[in-house]
PDB file of N, CA and C in Angstrom:
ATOM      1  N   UNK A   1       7.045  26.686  -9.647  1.00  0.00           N
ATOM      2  CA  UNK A   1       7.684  26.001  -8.538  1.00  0.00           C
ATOM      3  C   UNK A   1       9.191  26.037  -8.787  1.00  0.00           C
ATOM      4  N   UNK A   2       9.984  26.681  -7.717  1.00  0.00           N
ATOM      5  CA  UNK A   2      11.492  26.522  -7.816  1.00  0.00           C
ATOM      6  C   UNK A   2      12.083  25.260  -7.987  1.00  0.00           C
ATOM      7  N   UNK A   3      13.106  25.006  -8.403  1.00  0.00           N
ATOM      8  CA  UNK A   3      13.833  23.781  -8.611  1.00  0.00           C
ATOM      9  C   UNK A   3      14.035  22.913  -7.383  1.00  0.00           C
ATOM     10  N   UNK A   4      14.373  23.848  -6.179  1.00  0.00           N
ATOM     11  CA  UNK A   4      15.202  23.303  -5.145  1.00  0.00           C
ATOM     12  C   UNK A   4      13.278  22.922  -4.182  1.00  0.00           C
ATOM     13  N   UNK A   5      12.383  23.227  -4.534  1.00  0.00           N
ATOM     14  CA  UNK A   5      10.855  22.463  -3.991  1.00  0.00           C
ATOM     15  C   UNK A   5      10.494  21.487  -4.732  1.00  0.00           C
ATOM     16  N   UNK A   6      10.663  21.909  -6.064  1.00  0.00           N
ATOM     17  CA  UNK A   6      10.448  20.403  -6.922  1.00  0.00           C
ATOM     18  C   UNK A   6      11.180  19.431  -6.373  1.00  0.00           C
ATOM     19  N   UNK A   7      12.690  19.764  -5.993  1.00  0.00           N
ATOM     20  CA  UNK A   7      13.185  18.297  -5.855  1.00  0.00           C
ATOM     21  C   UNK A   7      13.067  17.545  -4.386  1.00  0.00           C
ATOM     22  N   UNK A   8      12.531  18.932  -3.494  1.00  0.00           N
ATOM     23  CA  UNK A   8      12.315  18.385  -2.152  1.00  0.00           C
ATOM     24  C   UNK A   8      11.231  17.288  -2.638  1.00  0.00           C
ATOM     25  N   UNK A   9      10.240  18.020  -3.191  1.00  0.00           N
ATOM     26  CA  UNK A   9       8.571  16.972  -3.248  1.00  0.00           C
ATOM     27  C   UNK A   9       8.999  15.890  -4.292  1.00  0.00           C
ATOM     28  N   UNK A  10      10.324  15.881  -4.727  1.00  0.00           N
ATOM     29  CA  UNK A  10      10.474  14.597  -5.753  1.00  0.00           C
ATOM     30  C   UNK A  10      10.915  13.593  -4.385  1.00  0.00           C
ATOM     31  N   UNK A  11      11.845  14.290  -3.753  1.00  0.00           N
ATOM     32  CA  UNK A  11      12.569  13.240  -2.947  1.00  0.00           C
ATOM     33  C   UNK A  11      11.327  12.192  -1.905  1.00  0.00           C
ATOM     34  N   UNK A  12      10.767  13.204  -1.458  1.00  0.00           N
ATOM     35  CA  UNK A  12       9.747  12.734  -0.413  1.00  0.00           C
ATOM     36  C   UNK A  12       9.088  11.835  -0.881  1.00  0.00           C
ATOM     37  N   UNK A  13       8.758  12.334  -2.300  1.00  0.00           N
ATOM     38  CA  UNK A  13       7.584  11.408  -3.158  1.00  0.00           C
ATOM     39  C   UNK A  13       8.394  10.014  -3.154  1.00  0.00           C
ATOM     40  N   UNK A  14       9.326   9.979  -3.576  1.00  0.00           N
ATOM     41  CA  UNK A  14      10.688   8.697  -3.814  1.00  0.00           C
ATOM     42  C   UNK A  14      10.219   7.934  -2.764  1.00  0.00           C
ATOM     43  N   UNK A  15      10.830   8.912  -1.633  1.00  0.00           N
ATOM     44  CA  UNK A  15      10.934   7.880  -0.448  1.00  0.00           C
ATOM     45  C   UNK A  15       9.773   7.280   0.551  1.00  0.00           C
ATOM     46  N   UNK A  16       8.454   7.782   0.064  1.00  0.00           N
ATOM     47  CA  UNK A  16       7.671   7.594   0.462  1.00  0.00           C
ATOM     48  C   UNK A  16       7.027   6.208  -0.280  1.00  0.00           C
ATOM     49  N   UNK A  17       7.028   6.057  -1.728  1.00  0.00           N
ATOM     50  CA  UNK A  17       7.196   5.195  -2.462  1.00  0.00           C
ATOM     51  C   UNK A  17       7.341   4.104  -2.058  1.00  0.00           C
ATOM     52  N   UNK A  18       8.668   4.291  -1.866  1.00  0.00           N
ATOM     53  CA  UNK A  18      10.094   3.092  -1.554  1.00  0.00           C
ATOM     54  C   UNK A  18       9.165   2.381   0.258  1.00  0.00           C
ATOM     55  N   UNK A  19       8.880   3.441   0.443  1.00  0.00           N
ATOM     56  CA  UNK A  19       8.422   2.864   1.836  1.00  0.00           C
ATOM     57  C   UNK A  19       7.034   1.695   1.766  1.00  0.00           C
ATOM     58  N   UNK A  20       6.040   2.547   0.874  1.00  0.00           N
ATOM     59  CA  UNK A  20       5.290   1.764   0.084  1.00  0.00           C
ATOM     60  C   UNK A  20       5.550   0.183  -0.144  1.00  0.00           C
ATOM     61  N   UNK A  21       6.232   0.609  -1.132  1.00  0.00           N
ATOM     62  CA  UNK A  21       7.058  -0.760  -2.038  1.00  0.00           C
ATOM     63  C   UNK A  21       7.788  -1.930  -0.876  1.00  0.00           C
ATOM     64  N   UNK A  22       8.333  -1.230   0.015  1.00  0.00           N
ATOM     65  CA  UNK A  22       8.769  -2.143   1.074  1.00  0.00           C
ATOM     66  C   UNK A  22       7.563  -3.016   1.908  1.00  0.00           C
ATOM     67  N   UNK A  23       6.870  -2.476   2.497  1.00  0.00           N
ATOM     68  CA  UNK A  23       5.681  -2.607   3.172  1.00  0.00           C
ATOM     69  C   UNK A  23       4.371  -2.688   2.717  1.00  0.00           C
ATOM     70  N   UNK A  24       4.073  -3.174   1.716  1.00  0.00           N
ATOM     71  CA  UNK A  24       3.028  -3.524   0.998  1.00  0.00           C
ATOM     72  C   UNK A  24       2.517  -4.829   1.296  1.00  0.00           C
ATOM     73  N   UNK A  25       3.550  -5.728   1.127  1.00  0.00           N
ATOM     74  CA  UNK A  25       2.993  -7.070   1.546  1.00  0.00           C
ATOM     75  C   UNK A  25       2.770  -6.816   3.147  1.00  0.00           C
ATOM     76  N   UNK A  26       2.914  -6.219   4.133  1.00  0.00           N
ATOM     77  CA  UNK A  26       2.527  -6.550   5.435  1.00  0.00           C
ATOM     78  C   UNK A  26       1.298  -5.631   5.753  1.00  0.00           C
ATOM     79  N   UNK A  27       1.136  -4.558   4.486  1.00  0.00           N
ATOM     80  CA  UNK A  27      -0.594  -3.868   4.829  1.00  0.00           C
ATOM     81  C   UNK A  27      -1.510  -5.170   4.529  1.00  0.00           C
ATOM     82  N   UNK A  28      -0.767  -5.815   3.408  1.00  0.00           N
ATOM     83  CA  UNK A  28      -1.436  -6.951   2.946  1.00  0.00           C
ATOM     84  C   UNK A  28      -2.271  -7.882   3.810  1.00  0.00           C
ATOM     85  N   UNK A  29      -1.509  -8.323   4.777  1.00  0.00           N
ATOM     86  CA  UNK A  29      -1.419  -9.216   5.962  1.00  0.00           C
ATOM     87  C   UNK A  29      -2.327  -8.386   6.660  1.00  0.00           C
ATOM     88  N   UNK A  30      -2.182  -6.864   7.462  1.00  0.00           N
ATOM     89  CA  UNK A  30      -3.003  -6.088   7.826  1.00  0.00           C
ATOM     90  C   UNK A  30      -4.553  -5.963   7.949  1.00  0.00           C
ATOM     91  N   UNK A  31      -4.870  -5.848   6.430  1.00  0.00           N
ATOM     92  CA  UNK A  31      -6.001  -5.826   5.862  1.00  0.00           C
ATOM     93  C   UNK A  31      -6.747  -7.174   5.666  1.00  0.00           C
ATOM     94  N   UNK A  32      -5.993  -8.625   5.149  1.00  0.00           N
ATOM     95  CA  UNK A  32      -6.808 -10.040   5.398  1.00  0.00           C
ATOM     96  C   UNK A  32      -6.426 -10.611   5.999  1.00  0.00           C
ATOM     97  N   UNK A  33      -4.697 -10.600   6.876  1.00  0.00           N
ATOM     98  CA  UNK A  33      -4.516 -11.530   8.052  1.00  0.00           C
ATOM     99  C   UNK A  33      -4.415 -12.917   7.482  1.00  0.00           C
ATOM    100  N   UNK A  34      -3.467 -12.532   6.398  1.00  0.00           N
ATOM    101  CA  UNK A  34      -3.575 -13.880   5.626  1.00  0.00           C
ATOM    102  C   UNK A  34      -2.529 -14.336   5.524  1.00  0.00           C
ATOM    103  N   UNK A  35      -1.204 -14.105   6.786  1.00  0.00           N
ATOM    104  CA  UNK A  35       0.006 -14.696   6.673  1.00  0.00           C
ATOM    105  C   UNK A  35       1.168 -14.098   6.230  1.00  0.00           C
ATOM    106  N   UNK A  36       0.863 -12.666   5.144  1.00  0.00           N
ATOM    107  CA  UNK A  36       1.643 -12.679   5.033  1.00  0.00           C
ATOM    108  C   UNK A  36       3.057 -11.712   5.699  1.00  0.00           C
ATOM    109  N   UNK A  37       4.441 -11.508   5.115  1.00  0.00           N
ATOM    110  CA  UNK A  37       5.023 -11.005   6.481  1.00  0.00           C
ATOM    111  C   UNK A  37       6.290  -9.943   5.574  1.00  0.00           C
ATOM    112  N   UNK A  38       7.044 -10.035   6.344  1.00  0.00           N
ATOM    113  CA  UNK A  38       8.369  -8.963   5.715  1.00  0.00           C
ATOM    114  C   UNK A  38       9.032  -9.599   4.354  1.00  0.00           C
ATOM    115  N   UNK A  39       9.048  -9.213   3.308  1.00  0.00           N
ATOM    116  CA  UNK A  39       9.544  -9.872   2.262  1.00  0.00           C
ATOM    117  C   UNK A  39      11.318 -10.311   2.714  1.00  0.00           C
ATOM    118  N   UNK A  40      11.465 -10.220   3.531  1.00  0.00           N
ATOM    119  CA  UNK A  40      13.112 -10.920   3.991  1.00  0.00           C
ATOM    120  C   UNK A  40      12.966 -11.935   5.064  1.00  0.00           C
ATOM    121  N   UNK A  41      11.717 -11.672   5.069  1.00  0.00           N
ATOM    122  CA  UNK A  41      11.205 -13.046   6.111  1.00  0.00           C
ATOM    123  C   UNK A  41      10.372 -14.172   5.895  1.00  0.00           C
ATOM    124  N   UNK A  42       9.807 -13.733   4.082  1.00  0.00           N
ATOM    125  CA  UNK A  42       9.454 -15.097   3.611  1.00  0.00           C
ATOM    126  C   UNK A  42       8.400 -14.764   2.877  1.00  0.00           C
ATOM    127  N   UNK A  43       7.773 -13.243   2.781  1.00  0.00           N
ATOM    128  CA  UNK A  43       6.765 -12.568   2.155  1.00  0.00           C
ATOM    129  C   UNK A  43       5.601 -13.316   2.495  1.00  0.00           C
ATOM    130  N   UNK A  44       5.024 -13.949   1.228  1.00  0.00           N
ATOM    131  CA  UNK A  44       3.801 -14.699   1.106  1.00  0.00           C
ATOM    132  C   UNK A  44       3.667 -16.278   1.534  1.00  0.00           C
ATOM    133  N   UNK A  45       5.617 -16.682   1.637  1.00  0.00           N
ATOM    134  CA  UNK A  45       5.196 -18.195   1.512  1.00  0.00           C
ATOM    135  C   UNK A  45       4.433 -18.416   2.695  1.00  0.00           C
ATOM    136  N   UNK A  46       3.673 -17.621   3.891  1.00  0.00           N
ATOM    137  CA  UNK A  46       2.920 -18.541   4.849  1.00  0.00           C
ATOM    138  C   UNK A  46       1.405 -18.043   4.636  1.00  0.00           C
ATOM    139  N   UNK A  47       1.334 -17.234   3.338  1.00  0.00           N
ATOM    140  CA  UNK A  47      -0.371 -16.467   3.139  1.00  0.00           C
ATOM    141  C   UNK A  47      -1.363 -17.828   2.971  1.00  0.00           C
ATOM    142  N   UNK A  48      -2.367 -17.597   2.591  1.00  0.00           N
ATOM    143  CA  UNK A  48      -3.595 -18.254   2.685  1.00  0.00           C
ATOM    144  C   UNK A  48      -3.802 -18.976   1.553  1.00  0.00           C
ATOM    145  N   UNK A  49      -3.002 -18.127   1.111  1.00  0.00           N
ATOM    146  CA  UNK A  49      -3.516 -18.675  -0.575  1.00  0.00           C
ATOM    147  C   UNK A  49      -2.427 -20.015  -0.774  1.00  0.00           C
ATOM    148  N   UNK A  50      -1.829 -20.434  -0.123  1.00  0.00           N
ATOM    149  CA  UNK A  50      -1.116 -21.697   0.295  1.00  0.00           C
ATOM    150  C   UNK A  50      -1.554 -23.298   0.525  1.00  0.00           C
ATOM    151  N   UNK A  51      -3.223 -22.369   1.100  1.00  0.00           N
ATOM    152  CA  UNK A  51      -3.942 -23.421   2.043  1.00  0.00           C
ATOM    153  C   UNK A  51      -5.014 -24.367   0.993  1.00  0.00           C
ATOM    154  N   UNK A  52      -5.295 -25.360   1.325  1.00  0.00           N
ATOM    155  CA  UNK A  52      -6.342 -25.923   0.416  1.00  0.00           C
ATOM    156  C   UNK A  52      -7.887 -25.301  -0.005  1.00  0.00           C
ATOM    157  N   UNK A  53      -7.978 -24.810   1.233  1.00  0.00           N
ATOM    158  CA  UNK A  53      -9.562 -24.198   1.347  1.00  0.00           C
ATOM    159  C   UNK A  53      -9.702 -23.076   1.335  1.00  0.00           C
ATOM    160  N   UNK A  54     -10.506 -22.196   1.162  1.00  0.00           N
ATOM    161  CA  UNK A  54     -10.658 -20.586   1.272  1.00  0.00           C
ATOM    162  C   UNK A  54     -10.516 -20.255   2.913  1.00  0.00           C
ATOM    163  N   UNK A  55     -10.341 -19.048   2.782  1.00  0.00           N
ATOM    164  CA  UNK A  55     -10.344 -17.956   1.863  1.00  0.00           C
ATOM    165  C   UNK A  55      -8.806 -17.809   1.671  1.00  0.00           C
ATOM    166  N   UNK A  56      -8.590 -17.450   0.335  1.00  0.00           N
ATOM    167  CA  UNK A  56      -7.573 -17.000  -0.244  1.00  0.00           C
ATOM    168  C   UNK A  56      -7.381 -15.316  -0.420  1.00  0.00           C
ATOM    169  N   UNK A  57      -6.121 -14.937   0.165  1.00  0.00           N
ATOM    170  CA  UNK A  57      -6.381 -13.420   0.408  1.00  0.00           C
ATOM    171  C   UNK A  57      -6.249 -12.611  -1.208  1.00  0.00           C
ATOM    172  N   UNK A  58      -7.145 -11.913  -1.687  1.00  0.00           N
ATOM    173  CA  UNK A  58      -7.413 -11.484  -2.982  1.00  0.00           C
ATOM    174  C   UNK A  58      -6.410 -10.564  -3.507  1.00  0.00           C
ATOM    175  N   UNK A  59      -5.548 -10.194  -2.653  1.00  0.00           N
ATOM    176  CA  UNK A  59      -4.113  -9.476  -3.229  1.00  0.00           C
ATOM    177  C   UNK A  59      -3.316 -10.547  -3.736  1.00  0.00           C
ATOM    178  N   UNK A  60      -3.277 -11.465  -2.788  1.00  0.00           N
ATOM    179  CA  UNK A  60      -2.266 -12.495  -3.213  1.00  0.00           C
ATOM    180  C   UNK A  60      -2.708 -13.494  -4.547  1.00  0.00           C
ATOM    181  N   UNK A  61      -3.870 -13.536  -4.777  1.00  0.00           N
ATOM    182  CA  UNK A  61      -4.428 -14.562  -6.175  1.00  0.00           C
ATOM    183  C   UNK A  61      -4.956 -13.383  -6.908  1.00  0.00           C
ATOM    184  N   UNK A  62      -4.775 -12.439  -6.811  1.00  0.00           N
ATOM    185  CA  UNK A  62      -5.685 -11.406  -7.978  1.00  0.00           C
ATOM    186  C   UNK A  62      -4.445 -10.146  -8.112  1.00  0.00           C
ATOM    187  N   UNK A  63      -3.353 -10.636  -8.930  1.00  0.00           N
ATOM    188  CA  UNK A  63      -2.425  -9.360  -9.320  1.00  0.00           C
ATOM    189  C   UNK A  63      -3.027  -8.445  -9.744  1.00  0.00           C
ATOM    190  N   UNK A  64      -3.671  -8.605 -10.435  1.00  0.00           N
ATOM    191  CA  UNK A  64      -4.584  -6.913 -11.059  1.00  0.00           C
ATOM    192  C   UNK A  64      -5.108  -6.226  -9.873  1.00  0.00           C
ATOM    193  N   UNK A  65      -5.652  -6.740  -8.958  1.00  0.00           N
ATOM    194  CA  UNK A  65      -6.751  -5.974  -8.050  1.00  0.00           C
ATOM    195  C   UNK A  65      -4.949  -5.509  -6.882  1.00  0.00           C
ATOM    196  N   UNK A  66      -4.080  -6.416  -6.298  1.00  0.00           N
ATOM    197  CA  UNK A  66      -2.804  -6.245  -5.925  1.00  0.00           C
ATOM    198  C   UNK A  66      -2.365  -4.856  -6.474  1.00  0.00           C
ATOM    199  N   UNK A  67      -2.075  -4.742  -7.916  1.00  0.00           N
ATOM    200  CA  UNK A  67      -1.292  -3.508  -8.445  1.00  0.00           C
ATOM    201  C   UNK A  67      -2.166  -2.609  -8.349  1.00  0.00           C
ATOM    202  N   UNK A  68      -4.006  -2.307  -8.707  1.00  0.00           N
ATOM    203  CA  UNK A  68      -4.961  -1.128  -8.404  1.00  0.00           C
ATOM    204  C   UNK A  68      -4.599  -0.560  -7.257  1.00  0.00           C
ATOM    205  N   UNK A  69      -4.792  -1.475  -6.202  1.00  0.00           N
ATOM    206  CA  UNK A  69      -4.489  -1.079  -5.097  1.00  0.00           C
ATOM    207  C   UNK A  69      -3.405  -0.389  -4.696  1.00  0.00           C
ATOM    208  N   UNK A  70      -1.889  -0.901  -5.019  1.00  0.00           N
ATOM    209  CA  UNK A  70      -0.681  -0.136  -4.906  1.00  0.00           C
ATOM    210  C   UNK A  70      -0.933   0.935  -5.651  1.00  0.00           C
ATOM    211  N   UNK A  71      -1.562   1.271  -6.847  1.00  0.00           N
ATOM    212  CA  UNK A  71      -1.328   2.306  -7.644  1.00  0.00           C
ATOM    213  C   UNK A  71      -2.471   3.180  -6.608  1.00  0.00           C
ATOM    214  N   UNK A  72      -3.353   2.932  -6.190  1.00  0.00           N
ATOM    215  CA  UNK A  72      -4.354   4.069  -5.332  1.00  0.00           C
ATOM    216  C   UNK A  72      -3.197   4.475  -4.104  1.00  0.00           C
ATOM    217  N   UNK A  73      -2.496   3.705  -3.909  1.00  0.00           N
ATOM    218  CA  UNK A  73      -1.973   4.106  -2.238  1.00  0.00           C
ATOM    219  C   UNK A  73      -0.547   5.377  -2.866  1.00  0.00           C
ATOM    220  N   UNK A  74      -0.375   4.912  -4.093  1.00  0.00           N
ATOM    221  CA  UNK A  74       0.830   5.494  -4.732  1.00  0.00           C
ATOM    222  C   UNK A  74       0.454   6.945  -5.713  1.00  0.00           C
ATOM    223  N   UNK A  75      -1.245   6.957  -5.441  1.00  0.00           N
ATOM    224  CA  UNK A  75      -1.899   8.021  -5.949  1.00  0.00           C
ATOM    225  C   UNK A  75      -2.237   8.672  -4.561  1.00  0.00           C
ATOM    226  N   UNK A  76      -2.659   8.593  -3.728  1.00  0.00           N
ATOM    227  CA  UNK A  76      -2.835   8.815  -2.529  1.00  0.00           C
ATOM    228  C   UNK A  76      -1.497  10.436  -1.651  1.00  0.00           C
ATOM    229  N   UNK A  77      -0.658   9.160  -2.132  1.00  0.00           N
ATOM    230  CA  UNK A  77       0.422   9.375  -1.398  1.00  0.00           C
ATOM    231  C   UNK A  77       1.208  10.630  -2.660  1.00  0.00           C
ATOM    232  N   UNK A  78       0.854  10.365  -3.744  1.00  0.00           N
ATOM    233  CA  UNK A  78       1.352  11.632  -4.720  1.00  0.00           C
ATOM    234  C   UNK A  78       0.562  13.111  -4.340  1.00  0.00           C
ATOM    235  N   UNK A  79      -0.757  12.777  -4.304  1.00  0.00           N
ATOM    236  CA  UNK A  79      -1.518  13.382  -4.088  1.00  0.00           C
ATOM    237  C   UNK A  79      -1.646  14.729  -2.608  1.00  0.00           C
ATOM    238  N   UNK A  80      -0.857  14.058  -1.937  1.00  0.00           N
ATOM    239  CA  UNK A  80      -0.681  14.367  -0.437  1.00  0.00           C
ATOM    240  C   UNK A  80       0.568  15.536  -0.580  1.00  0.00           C
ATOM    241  N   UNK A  81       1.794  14.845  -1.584  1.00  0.00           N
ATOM    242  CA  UNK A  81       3.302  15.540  -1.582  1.00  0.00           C
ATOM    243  C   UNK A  81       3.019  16.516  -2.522  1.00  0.00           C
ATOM    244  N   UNK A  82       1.671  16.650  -3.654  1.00  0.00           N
ATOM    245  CA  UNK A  82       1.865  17.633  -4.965  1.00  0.00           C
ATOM    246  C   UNK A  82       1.128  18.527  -4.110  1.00  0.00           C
ATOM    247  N   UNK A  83       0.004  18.404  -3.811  1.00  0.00           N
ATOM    248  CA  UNK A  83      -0.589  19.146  -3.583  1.00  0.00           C
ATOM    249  C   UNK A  83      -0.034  20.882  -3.342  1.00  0.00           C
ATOM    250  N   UNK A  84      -0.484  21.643  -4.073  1.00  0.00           N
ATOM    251  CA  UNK A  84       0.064  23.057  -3.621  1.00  0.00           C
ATOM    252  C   UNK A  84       0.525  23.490  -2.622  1.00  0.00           C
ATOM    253  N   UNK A  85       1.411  24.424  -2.135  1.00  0.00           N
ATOM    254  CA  UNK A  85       2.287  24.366  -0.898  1.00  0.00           C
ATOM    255  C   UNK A  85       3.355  24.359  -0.411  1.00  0.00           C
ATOM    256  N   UNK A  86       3.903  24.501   0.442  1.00  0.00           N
ATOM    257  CA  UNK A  86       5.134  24.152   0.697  1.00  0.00           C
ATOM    258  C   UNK A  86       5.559  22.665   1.656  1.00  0.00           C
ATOM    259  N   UNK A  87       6.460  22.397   1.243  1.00  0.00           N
ATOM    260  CA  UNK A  87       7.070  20.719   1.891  1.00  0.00           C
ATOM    261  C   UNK A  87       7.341  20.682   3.167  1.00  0.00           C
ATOM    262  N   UNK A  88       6.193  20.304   4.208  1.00  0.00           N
ATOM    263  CA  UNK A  88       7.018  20.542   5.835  1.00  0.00           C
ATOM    264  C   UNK A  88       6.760  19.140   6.141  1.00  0.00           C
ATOM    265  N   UNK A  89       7.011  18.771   7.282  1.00  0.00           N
ATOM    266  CA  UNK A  89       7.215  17.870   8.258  1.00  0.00           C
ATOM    267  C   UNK A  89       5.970  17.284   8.066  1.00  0.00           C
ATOM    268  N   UNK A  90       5.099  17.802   8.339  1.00  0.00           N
ATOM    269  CA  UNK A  90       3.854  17.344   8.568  1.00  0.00           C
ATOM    270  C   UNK A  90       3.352  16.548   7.208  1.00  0.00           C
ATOM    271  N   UNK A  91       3.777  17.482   6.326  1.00  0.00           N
ATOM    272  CA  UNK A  91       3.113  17.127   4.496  1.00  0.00           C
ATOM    273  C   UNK A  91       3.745  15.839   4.206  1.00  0.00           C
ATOM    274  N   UNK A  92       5.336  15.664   4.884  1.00  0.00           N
ATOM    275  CA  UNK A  92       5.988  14.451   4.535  1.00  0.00           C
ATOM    276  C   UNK A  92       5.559  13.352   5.276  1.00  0.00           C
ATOM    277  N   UNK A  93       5.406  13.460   6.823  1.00  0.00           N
ATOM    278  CA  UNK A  93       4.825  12.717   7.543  1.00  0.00           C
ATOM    279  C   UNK A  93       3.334  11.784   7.257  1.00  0.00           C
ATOM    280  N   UNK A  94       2.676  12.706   6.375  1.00  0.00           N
ATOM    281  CA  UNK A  94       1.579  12.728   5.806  1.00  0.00           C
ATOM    282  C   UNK A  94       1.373  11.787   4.943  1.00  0.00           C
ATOM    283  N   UNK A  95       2.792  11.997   4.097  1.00  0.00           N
ATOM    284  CA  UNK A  95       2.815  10.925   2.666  1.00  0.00           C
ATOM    285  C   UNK A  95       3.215   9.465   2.992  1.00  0.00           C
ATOM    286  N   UNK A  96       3.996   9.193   4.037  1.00  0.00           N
ATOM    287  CA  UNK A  96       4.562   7.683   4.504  1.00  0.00           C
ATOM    288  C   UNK A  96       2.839   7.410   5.201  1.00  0.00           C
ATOM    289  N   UNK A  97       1.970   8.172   5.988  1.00  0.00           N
ATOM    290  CA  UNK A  97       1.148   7.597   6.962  1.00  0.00           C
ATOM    291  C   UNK A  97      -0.110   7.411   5.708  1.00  0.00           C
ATOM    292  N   UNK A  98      -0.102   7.875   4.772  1.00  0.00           N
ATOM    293  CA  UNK A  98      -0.969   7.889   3.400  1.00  0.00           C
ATOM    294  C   UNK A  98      -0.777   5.811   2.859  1.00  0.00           C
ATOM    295  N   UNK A  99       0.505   5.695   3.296  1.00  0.00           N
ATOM    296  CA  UNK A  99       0.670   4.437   2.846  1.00  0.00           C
ATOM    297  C   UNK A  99      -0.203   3.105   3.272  1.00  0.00           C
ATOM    298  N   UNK A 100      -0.497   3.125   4.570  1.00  0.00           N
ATOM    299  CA  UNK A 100      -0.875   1.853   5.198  1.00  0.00           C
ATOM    300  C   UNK A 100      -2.415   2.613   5.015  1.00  0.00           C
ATOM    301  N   UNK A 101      -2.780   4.054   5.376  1.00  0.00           N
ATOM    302  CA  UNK A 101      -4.139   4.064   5.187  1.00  0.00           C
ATOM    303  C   UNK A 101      -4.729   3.686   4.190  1.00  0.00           C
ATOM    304  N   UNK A 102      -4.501   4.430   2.726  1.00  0.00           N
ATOM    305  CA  UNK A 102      -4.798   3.884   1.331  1.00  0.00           C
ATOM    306  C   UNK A 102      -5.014   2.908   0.798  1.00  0.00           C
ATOM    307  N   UNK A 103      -3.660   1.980   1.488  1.00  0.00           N
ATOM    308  CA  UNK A 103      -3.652   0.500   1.458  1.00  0.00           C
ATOM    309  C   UNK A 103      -4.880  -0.315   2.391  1.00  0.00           C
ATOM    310  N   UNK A 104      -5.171  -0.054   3.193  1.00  0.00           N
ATOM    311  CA  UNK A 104      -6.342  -0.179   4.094  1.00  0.00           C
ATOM    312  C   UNK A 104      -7.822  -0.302   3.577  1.00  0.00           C
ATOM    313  N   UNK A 105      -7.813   0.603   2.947  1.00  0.00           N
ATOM    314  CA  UNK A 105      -9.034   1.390   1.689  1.00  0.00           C
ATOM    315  C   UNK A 105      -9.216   0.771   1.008  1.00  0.00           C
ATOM    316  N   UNK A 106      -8.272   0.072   0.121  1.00  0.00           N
ATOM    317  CA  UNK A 106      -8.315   0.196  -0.921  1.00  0.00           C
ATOM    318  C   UNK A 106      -8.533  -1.597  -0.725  1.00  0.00           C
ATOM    319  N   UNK A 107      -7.997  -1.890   0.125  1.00  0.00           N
ATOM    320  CA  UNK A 107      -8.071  -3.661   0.647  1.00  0.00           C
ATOM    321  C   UNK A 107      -9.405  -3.872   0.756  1.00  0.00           C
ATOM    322  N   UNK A 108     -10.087  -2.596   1.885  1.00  0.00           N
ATOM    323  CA  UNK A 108     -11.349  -3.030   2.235  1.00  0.00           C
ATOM    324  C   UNK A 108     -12.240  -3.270   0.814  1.00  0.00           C
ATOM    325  N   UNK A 109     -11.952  -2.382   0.240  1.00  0.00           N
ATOM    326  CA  UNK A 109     -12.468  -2.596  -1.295  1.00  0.00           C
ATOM    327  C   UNK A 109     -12.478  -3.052  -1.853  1.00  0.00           C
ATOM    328  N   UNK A 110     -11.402  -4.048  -2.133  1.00  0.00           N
ATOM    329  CA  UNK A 110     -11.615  -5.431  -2.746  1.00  0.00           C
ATOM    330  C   UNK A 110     -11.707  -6.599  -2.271  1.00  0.00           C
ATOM    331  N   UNK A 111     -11.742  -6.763  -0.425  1.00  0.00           N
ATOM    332  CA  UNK A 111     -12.182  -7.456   0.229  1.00  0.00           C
ATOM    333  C   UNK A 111     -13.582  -7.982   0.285  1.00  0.00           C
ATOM    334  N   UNK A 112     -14.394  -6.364   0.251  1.00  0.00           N
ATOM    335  CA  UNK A 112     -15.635  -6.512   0.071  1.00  0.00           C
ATOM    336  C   UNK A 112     -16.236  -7.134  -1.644  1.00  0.00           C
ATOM    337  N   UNK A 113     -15.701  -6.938  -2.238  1.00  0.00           N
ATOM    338  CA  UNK A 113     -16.206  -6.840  -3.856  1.00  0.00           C
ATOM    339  C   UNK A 113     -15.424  -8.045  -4.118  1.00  0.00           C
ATOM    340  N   UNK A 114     -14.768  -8.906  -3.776  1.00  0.00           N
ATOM    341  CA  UNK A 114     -14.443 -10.557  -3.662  1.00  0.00           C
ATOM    342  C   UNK A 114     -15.365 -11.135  -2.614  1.00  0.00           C
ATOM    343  N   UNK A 115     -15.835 -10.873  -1.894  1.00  0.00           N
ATOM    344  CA  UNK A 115     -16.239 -11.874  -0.449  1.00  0.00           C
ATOM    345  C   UNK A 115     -15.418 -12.074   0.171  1.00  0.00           C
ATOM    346  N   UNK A 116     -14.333 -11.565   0.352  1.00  0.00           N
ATOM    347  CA  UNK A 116     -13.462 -12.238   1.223  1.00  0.00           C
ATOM    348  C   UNK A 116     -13.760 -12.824   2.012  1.00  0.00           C
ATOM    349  N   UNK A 117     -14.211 -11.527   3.156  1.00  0.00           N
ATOM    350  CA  UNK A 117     -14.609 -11.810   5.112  1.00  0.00           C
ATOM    351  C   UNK A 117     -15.733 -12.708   4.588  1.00  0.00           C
ATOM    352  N   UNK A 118     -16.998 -13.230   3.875  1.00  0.00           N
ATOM    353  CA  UNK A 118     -18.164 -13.397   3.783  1.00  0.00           C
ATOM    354  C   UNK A 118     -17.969 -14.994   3.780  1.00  0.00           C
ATOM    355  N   UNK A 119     -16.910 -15.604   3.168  1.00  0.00           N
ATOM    356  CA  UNK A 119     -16.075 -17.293   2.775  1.00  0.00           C
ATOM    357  C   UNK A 119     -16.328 -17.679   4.386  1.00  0.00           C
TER     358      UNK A 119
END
């Protein structure tokens, strides 16, 4: 791989990341609808896990299962930009829309394997 493709698929990878990292807490919200919102708008302080009674959304009380999850959407999304090939529009487009799906996935997955919806 030439230098000047490596660093395209570094950049994309970056910024796809970063997009990640920004928007994580609102797949969050997405996936259990548990309050929470734009981290410049108050992140978690209105999530569930606030409330006296269940359900408590399992990203927000379970950091371990929180970071699996980012790390699948951040494997996902590597996965999408390495892949053999060349870097177009579509491949990049690919890696930001990799974000909320993965995250989606990967929610339902520990939604289900907590009880979430079941509380």
């Amino acid at each position: 791989m030439n230098r000047t493709r490596l660093l395209l698929k570094l950049g994309v990878f970056l910024a796809a990341a970063a997009f990640t990292g920004v928007f994580f807490i609102n797949w969050c919200d997405l996936v259990f609808q548990c309050g929470c919102t734009f981290s410049w708008a108050g992140g978690a302080a209105h999530c569930n896990i606030h409330n006296a009674g269940p359900p408590h959304c399992p990203w927000c009380v379970n950091a371990p299962a929180a970071g699996a999850s980012l790390a699948f959407t951040l494997l996902v999304q590597g996965a999408v930009v390495w892949r053999p090939g060349p870097m177009g529009w579509l491949r990049a487009l690919a890696a930001f829309a990799a974000s909320p799906s993965a995250s989606i996935l990967a929610g339902a997955v520990v939604g289900v394997a907590t009880g979430y919806w079941s509380l």
